[in-house]
Protein backbone atom coordinates (compact mmCIF):
# COMPACT_ATOMS: atom_id res chain seq x y z
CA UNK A 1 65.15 171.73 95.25
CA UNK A 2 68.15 174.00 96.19
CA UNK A 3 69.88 172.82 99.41
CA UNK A 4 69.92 175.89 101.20
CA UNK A 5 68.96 179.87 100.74
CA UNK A 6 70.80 183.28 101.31
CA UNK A 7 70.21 184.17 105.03
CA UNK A 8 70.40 187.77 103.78
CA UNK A 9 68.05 187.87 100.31
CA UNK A 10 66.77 184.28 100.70
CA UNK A 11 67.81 183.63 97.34
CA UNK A 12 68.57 179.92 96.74
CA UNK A 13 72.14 178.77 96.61
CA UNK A 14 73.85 175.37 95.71
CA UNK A 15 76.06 173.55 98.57
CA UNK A 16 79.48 174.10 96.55
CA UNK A 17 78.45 178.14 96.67
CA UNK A 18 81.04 180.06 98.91
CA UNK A 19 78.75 183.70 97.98
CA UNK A 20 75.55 184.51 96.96
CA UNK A 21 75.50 184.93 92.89
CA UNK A 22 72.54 187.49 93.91
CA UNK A 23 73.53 190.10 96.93
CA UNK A 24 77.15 188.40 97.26
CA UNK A 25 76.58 188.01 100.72
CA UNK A 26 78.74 185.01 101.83
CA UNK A 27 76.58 181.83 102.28
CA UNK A 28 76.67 179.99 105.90
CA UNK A 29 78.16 176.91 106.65
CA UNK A 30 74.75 174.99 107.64
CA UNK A 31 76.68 171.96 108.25
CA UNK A 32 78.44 173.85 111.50
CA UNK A 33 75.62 176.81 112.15
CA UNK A 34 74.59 174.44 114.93
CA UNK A 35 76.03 171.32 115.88
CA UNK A 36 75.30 169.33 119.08
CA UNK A 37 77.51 166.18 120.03
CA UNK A 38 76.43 163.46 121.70
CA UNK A 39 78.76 160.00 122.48
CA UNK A 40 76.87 158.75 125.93
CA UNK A 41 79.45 159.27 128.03
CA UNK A 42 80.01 163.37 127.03
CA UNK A 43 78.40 165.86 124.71
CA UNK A 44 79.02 169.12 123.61
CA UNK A 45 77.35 171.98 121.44
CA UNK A 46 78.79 174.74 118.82
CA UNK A 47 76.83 177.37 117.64
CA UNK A 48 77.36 179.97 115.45
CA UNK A 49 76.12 182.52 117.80
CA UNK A 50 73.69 185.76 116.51
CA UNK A 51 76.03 187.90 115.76
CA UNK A 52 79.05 186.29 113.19
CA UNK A 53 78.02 185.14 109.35
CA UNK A 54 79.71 181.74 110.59
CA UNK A 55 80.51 178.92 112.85
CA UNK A 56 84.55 179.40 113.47
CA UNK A 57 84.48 177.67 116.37
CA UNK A 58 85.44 173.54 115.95
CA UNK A 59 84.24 170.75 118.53
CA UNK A 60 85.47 166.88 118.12
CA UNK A 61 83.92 164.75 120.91
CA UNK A 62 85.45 160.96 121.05
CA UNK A 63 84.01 157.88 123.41
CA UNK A 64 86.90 155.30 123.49
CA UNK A 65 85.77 151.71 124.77
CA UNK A 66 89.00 150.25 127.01
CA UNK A 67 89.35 146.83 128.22
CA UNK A 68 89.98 146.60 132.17
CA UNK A 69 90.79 142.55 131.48
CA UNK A 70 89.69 139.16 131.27
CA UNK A 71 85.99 139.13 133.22
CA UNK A 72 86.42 142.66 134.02
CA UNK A 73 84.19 145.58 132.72
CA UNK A 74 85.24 147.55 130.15
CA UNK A 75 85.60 151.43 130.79
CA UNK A 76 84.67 154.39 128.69
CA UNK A 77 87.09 157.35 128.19
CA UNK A 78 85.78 160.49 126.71
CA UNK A 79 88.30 162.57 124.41
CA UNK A 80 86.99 166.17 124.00
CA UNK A 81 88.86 168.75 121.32
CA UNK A 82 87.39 172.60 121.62
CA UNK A 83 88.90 174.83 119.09
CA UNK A 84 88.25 178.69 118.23
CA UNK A 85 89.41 180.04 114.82
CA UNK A 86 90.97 183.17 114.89
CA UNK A 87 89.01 185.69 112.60
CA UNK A 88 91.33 188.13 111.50
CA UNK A 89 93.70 185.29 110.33
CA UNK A 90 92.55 183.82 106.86
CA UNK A 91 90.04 180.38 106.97
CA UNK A 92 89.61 180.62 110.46
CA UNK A 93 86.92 177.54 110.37
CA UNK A 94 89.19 175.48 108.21
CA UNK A 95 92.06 175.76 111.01
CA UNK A 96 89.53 174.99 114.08
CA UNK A 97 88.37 172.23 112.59
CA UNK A 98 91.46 171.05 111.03
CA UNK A 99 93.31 170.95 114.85
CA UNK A 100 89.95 169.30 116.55
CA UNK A 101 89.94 166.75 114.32
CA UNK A 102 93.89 165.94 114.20
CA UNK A 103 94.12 166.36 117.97
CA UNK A 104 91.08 163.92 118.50
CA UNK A 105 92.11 161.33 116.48
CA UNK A 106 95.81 161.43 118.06
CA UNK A 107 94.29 161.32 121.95
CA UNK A 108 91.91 158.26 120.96
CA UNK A 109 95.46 156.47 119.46
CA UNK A 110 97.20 157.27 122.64
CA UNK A 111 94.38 155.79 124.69
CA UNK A 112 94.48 152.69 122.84
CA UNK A 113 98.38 152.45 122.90
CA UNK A 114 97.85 152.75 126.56
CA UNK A 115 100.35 155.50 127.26
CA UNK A 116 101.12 158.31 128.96
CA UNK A 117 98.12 161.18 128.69
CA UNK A 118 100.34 164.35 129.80
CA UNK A 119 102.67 163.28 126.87
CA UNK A 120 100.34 162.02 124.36
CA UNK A 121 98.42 165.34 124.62
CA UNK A 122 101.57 167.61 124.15
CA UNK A 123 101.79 165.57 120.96
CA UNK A 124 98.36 165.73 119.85
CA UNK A 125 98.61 170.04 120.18
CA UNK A 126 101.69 169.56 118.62
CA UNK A 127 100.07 167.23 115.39
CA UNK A 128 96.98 169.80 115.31
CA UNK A 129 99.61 172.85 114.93
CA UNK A 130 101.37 171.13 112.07
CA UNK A 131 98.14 170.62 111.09
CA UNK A 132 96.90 173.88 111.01
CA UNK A 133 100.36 175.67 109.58
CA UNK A 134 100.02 173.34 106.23
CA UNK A 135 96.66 175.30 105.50
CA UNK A 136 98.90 178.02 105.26
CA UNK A 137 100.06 177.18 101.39
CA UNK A 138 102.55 176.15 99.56
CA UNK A 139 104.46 179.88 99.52
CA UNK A 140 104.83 180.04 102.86
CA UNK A 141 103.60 183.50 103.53
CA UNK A 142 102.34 183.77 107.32
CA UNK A 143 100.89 187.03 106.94
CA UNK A 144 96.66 186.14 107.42
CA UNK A 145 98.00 182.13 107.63
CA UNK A 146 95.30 180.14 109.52
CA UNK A 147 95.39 179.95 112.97
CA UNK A 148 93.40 179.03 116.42
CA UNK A 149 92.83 178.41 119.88
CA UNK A 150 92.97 174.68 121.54
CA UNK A 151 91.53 173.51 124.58
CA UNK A 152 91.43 169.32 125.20
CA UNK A 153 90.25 167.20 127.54
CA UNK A 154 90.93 163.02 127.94
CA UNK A 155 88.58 161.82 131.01
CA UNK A 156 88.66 158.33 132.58
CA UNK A 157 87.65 156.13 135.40
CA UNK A 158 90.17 158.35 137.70
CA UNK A 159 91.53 161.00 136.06
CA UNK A 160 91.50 164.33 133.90
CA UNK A 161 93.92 165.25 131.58
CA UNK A 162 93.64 168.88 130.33
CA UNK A 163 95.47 170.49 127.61
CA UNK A 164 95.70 173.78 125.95
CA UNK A 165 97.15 177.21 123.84
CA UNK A 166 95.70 180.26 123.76
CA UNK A 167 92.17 181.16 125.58
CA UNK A 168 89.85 178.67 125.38
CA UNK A 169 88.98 177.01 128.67
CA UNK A 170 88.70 173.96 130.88
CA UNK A 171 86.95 173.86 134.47
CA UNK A 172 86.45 171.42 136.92
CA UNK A 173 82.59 171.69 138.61
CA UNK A 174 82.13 168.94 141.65
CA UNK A 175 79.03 168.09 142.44
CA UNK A 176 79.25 168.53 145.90
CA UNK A 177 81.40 171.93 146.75
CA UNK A 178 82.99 172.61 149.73
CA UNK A 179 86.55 174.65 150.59
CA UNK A 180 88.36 171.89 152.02
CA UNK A 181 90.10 170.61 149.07
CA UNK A 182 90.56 172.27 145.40
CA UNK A 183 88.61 169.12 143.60
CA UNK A 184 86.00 170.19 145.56
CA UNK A 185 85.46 173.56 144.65
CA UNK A 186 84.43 175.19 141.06
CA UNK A 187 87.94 175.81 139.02
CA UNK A 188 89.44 177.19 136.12
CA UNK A 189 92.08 174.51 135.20
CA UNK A 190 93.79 176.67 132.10
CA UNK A 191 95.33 180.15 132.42
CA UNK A 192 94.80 182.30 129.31
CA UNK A 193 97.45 182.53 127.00
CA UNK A 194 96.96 186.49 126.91
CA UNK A 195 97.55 190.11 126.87
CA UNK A 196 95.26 190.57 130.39
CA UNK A 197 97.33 187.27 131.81
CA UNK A 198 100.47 188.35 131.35
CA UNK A 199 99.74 192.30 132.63
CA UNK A 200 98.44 190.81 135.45
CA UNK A 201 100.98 188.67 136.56
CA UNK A 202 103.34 191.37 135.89
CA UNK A 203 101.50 193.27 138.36
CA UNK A 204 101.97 196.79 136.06
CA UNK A 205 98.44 197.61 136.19
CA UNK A 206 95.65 197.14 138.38
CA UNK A 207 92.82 194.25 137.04
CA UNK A 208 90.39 197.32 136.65
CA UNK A 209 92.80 198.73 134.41
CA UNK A 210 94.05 195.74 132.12
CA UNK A 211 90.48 194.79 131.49
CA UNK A 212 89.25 198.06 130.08
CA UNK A 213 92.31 198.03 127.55
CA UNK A 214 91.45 197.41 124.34
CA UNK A 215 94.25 194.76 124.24
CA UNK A 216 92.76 192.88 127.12
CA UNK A 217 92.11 189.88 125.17
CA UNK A 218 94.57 189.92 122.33
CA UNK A 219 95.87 186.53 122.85
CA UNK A 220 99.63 185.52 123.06
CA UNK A 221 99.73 181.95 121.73
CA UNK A 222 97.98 180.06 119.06
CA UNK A 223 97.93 177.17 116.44
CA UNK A 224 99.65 177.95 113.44
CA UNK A 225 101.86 179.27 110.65
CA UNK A 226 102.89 182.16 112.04
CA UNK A 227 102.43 181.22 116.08
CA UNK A 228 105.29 181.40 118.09
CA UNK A 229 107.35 177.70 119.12
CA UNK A 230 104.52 175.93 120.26
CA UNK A 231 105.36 175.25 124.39
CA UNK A 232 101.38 173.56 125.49
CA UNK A 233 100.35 173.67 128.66
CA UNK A 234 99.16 170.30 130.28
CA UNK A 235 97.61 169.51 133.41
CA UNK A 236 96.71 166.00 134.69
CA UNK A 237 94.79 165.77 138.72
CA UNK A 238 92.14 163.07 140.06
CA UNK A 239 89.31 164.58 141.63
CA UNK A 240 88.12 163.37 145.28
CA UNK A 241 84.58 163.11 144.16
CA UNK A 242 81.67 163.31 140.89
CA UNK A 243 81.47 166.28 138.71
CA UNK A 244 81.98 167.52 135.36
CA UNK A 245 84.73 169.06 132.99
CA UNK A 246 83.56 172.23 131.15
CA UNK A 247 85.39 173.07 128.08
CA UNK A 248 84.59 176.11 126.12
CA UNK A 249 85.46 178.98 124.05
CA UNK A 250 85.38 182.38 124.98
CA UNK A 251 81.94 182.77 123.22
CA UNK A 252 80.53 181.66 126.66
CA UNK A 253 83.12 182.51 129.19
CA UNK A 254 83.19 186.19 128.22
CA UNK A 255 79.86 185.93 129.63
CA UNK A 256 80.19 183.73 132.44
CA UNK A 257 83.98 185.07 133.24
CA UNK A 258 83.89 183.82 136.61
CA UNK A 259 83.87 180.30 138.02
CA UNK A 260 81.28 180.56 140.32
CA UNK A 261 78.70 181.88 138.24
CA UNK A 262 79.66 178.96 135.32
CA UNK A 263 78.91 176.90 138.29
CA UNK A 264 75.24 178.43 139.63
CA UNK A 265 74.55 178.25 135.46
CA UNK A 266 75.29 174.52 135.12
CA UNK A 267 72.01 172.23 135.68
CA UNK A 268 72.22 170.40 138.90
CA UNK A 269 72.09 167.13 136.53
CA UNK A 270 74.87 167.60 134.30
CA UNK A 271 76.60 164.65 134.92
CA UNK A 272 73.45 162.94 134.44
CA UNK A 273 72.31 164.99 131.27
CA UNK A 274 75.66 166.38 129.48
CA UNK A 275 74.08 167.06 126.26
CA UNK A 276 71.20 169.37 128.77
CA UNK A 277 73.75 171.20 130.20
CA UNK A 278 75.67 172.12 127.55
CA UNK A 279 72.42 173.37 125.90
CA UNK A 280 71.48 175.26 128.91
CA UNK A 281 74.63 177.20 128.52
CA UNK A 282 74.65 177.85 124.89
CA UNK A 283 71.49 179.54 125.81
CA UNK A 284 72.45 181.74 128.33
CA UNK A 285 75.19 182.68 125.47
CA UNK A 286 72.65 183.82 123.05
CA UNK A 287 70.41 185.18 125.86
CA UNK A 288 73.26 187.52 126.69
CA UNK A 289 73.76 188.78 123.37
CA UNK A 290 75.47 185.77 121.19
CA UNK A 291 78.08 188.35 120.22
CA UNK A 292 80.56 185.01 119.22
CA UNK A 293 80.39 181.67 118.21
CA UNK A 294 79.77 179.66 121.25
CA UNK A 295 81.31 176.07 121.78
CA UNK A 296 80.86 173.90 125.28
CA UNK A 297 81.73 170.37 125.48
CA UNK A 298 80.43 168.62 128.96
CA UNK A 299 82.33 165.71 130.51
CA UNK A 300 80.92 163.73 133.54
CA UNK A 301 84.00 162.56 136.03
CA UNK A 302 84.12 159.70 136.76
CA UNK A 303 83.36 158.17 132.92
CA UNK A 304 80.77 155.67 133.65
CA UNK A 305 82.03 151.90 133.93
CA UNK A 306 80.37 150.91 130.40
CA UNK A 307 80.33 152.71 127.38
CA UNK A 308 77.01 152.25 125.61
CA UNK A 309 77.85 153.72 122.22
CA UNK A 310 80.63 152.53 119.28
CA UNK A 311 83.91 152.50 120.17
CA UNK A 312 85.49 156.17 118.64
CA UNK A 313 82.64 157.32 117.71
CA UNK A 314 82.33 160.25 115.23
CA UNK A 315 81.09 163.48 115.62
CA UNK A 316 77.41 164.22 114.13
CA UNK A 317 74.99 166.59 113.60
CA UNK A 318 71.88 166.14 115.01
């Protein structure tokens, strides 16, 4: 029995096939159309979306057990990795996935070397670029080399570490909102690395303006061969109370743009349900159109006290 068909003449194809020996039509990654994440203590979703012929988008999800001592508890860490290949640069699925995985595997080591998260994630963006400029080839050439977006996430018992290049996202949602204090309120943690961003700070047009240009969301930074010196931004804080981190690429946020209405979209139970939540807004993705791939990776704060699953364990499809 073949392991898969054509999506376009439903022709069957063999799993090595990169086209369609019948229409030509390039065959879909099955392995990433849909992939949903779940380590206990985060989970997280990529899709392929409705409208591209494949998954581009990359999503590494890690739950690291750490001892607290003798007698003590031990306490579960979650390590999340979003990445979105950039299509008009050549094997843009190969580079997401390349810098998820890399990154991922460098945060959990950090963890377990018990050092510094702001530094060990500048190093982990800066393993995943390396990573992602040797897909480039042996000549050297830049032009179409490989490239991406990175957005990461390391939550513990007491804090979140955020890192990131380029315009995939990271928000903080509390469970209980209020205005008195910014953990307490819905907010974006990254700034875009972008056209719109810098326009905007620049103050030479007016928002209206910048976002109906057609260069509102070229972005200005990215994993890769031909990226500029890579300078990631990092952000560490400790929130006064329970919510989630929201990761994501802009497969979702171009639909849910602002804070707030991520926030009214999020189930109520999130932190209780990650793997629910980060369904619910894959669908409102698709529901809107699915023009992208979509990728969300939910992480309750704080990490519960005891992780329930393998220590590092791997990301797999459902």
């Amino acid at each position: 029995m073949p392991e898969q068909f054509c999506r376009w003449c439903a022709e069957p194809v063999g799993s090595r096939d990169r086209f369609c020996e019948e229409c030509g039509a390039r065959v879909a990654d099955q392995r990433r159309d849909r992939v949903e994440v779940d380590v206990g203590i985060a989970a997280g979703i990529s899709d392929q979306g409705l409208r591209h012929l494949r998954n581009e988008d990359a999503l590494a999800l890690r739950c690291v057990r750490l001892g607290a001592g003798p007698g003590l508890a031990q306490h579960g860490a979650a390590v999340a990795v979003v990445c979105d290949g950039v299509s008009s640069a050549a094997r843009p699925d190969e580079a997401s996935e390349v810098a998820a995985e890399v990154a991922a595997e460098a945060l959990v080591a950090a963890l377990h070397a018990d050092g510094g998260l702001v530094a060990a994630t500048r190093e982990a963006i800066h393993a995943a670029g390396q990573a992602v400029a040797g897909l480039a080839g042996s000549d050297g050439t830049p032009r179409g080399a490989p490239a991406c977006t990175f957005v990461s996430a390391v939550v513990t018992g007491g804090a979140v570490t955020v890192g990131w290049v380029g315009d995939s996202r990271a928000y903080w949602i509390p469970r209980t909102r209020t205005e008195s204090a910014p953990s307490t309120k819905p907010t974006k943690l990254t700034e875009d690395d972008s056209w719109l961003t810098q326009v905007l700070a620049a103050g030479t047009l007016t928002p209206a303006q910048a976002a109906a240009d057609r260069r509102a969301h070229a972005i200005t930074a990215w994993l890769g061969e031909d990226a500029a010196p890579l300078d990631p931004h990092v952000l560490t804080f400790e929130p006064e109370g329970r919510g989630v981190v929201v990761l994501c690429t802009d497969g979702l946020w171009n639909y849910l743009d602002n804070v707030d209405e991520l926030a009214a979209a999020l189930p109520a139970h999130a932190a209780e349900a990650p793997l629910d939540a980060a369904r619910r807004l894959v669908e409102i993705a698709l529901h809107c159109g699915g023009h992208d791939n979509i990728t969300v990776a939910v992480l309750p704060f704080p990490t519960p006290q005891s992780a329930h699953h393998e220590e590092d364990l791997r990301d797999q499809d459902p």
